[in-house]
Structures are given as structure tokens and as C-alpha cells.
N, C-alpha and C. Protein backbone atom coordinates (compact mmCIF):
# COMPACT_ATOMS: atom_id res chain seq x y z
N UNK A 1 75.08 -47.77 -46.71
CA UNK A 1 75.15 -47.62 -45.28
C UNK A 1 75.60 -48.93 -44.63
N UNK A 2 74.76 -49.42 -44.90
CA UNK A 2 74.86 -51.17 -44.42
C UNK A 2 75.58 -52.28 -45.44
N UNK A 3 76.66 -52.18 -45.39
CA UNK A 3 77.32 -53.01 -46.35
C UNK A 3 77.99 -54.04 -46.21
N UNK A 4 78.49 -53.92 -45.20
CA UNK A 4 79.13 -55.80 -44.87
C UNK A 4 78.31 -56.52 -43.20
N UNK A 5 78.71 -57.63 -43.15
CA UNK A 5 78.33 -57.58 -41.84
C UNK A 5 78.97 -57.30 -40.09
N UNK A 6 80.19 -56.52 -40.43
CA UNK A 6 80.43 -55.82 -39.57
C UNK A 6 80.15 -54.73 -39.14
N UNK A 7 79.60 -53.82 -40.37
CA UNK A 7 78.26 -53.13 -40.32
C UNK A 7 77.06 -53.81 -39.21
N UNK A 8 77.28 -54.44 -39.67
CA UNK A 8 75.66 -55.07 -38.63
C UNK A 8 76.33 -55.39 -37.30
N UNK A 9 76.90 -55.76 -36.76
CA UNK A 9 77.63 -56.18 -36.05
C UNK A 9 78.01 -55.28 -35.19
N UNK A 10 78.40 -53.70 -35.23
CA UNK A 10 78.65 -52.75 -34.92
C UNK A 10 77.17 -51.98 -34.58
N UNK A 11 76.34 -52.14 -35.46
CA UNK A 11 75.22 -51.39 -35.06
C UNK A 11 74.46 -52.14 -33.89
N UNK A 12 74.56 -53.60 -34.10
CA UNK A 12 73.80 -54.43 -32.85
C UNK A 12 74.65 -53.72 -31.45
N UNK A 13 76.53 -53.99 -31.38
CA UNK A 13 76.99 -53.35 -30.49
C UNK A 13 76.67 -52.13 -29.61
N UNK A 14 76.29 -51.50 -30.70
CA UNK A 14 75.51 -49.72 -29.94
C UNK A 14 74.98 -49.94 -29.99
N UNK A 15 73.77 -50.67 -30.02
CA UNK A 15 72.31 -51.12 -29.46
C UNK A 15 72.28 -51.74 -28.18
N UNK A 16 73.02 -52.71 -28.00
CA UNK A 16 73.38 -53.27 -26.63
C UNK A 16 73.82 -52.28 -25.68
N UNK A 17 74.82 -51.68 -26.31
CA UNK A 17 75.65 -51.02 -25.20
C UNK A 17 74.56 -49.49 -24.59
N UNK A 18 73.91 -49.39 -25.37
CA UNK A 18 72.67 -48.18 -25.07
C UNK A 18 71.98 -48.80 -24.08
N UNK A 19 71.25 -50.45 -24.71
CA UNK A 19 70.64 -50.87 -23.58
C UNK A 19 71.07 -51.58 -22.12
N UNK A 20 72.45 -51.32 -22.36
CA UNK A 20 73.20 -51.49 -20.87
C UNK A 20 73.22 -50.35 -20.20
N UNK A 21 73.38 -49.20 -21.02
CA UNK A 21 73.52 -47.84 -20.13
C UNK A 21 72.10 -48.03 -19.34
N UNK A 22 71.38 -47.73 -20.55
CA UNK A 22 69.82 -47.30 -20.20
C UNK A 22 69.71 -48.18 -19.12
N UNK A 23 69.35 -49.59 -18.47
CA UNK A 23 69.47 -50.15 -17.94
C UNK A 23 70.15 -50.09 -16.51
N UNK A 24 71.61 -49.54 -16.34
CA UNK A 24 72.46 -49.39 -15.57
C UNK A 24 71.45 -47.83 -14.76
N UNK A 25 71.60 -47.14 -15.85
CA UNK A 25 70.83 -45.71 -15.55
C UNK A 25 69.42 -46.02 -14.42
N UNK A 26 68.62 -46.49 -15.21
CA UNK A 26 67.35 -46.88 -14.87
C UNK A 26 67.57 -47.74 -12.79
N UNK A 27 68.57 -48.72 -13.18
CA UNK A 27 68.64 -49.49 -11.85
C UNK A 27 69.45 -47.94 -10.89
N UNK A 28 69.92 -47.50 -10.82
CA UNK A 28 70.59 -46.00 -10.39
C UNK A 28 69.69 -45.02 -9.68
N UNK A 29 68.74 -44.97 -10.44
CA UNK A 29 67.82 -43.97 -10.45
C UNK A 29 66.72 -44.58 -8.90
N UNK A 30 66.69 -45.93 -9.57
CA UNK A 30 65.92 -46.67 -8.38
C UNK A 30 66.53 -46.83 -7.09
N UNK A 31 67.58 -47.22 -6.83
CA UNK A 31 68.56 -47.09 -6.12
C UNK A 31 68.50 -46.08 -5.28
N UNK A 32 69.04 -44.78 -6.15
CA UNK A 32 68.55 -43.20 -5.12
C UNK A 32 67.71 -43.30 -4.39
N UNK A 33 66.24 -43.64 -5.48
CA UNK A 33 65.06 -43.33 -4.87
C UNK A 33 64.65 -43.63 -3.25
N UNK A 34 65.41 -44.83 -3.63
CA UNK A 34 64.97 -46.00 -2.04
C UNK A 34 65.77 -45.47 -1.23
N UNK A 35 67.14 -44.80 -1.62
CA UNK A 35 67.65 -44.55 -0.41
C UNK A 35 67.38 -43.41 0.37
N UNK A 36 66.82 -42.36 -0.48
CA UNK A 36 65.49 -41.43 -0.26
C UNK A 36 65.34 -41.85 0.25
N UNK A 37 63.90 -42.41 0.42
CA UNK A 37 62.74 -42.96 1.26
C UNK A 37 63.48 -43.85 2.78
N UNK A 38 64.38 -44.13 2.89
CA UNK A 38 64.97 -44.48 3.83
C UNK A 38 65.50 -43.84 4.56
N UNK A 39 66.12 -42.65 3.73
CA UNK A 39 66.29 -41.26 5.13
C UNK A 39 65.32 -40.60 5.50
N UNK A 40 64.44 -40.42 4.85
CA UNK A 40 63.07 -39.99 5.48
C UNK A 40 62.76 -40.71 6.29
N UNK A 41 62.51 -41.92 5.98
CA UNK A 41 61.78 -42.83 7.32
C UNK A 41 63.10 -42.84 8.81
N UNK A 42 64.00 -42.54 8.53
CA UNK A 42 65.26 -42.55 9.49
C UNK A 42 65.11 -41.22 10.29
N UNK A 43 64.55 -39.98 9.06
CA UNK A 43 64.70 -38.67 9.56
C UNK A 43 63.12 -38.24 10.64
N UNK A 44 62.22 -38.94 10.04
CA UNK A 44 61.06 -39.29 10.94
C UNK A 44 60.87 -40.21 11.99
N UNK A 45 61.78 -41.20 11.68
CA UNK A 45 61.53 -42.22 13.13
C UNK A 45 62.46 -41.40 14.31
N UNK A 46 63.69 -40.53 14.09
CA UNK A 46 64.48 -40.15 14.76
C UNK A 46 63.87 -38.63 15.84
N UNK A 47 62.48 -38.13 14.55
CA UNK A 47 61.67 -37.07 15.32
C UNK A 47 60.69 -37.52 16.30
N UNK A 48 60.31 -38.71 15.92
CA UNK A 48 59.15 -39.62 16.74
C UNK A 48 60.24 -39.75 18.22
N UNK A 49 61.07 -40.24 17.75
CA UNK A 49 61.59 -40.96 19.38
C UNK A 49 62.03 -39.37 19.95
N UNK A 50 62.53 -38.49 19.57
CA UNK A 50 63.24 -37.23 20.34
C UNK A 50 61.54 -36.66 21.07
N UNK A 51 60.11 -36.77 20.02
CA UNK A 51 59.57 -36.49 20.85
C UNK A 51 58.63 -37.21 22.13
N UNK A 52 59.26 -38.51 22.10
CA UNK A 52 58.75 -39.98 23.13
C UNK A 52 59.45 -39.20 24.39
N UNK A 53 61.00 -38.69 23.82
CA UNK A 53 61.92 -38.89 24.86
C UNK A 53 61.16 -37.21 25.63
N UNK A 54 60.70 -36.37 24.88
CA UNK A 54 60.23 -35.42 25.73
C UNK A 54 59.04 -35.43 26.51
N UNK A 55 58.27 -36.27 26.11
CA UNK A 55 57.16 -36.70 26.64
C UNK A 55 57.64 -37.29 28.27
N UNK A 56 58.53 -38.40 27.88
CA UNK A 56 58.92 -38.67 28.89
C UNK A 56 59.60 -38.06 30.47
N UNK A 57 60.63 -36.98 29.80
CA UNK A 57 60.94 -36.15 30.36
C UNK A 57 59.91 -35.37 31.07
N UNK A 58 58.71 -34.49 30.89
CA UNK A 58 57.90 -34.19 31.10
C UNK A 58 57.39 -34.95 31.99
N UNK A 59 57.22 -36.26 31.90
CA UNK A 59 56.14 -36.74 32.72
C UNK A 59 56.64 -37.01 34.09
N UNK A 60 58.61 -36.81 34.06
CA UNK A 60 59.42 -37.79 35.04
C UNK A 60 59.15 -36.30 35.81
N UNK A 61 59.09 -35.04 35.41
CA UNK A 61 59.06 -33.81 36.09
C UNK A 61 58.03 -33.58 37.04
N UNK A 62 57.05 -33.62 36.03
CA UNK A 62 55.47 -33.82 36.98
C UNK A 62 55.49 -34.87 38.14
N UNK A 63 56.08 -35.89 37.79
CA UNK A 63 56.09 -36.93 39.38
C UNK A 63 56.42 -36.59 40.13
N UNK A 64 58.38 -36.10 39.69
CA UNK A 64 58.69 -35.68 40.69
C UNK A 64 58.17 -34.28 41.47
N UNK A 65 57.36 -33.55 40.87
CA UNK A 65 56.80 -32.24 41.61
C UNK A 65 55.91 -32.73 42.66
N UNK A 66 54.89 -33.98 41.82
CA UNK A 66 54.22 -34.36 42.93
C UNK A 66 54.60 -34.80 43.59
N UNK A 67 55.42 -35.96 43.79
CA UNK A 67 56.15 -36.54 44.94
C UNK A 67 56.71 -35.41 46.34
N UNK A 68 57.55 -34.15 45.75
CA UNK A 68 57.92 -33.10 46.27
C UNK A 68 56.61 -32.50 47.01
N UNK A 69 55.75 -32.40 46.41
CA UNK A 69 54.27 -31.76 47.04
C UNK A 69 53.25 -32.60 48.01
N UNK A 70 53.55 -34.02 47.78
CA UNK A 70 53.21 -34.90 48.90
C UNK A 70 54.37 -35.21 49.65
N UNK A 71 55.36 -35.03 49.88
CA UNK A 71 55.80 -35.01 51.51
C UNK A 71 55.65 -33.77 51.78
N UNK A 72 55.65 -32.34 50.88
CA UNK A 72 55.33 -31.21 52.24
C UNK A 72 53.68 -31.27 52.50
N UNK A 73 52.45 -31.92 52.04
CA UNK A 73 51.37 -32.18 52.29
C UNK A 73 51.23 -33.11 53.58
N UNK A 74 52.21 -34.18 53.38
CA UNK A 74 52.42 -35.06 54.46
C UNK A 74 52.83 -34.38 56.21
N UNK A 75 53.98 -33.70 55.54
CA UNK A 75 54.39 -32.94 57.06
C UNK A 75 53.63 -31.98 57.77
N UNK A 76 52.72 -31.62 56.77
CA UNK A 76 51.67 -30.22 57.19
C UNK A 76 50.44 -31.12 58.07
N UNK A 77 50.48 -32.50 57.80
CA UNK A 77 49.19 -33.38 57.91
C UNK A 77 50.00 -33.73 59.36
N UNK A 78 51.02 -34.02 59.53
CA UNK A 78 51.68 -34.64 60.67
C UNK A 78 51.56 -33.70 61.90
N UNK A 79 51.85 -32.26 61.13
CA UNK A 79 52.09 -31.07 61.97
C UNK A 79 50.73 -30.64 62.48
N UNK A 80 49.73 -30.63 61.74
CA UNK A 80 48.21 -30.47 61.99
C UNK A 80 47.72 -31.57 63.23
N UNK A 81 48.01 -33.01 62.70
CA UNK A 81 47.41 -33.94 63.53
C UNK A 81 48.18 -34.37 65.48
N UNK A 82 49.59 -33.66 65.08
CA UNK A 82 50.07 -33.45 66.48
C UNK A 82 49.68 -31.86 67.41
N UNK A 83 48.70 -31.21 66.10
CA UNK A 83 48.67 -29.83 67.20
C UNK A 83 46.83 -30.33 68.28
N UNK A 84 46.90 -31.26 67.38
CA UNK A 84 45.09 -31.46 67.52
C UNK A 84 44.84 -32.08 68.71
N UNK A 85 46.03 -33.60 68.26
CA UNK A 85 46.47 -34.23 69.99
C UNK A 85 47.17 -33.17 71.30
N UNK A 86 47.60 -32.18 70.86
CA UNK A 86 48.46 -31.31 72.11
C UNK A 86 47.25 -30.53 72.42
N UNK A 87 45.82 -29.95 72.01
CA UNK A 87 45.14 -29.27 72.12
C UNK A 87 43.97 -30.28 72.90
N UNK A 88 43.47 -31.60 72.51
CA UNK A 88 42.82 -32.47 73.17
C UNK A 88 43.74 -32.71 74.15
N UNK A 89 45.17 -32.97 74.77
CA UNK A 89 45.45 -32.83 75.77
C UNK A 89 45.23 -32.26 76.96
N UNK A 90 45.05 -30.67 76.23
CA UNK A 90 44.73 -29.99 77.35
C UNK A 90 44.04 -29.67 77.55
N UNK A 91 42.48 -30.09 76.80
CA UNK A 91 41.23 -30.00 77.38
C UNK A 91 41.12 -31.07 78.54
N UNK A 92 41.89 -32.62 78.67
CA UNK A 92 41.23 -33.43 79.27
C UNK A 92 42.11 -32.87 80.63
């Protein structure tokens, strides 16, 4: 089997060259992995903020309703407090 030393020489070769694949393979594999885990964290940070941004939305709605509901509260208060003065008018 083993008869000269190019024999040997050849078998060290495919030993190396296995442990370059294996190696190459192995760093590859890791590689993927992380870049996995990086679209996930991309695909989750991107759900976090869409639902900040609805939160937000939401909250800009509610102001503005209230805002909308305190000036017609306001005008009803204006309209009330000038019927009160026209009515003490004409008692005095």
C-alpha cells in the first residue's frame, strides 16, 4: 500500500485537504448561523418599532379628540356663562 514516500506524501495531502474542507465547511455553517440570528433580531426590532409607531399613532388620535372635545366644552362654557350674565341682567 504504502511504498515509497510519495505514497506518504499524497496521503498527508488528502488529509490536509479534508481538513481544509472540513474547516472551510465548519466556518460556513457558522457564518449562516449568525446571519440567522441577525435577521431575526432585524425581523423583531422592525416589529417592535411598527408597533411604537402604532402606539404612537393612537395616542396622537386620542389628543387630538380631546383637544376637539375641549373647545366644544369650552364654547358650551362660554355660551352657558353669557346666558347667566344676560339673565342676572335682567333681574337687576
Amino acid at each position: 500500500m504504502i511504498e515509497t514516500s510519495s505514497d506518504i506524501l499524497n496521503i498527508i495531502i488528502a488529509i490536509s485537504i479534508f481538513g481544509l474542507v472540513f474547516f472551510i465547511c465548519w466556518a460556513i455553517f457558522y457564518l449562516t448561523m449568525m446571519l440567522r440570528q441577525i435577521f431575526k433580531i432585524a425581523k423583531e426590532m422592525r416589529n417592535r418599532t411598527h408597533k411604537i409607531d402604532e402606539i404612537i399613532n393612537l395616542i396622537k388620535k386620542r389628543v387630538e379628540h380631546s383637544v376637539s372635545s375641549l373647545v366644544l366644552i369650552s364654547e358650551g362654557m362660554k355660551k352657558l356663562v353669557d346666558i347667566i350674565k344676560d339673565k342676572n341682567k335682567n333681574k337687576k
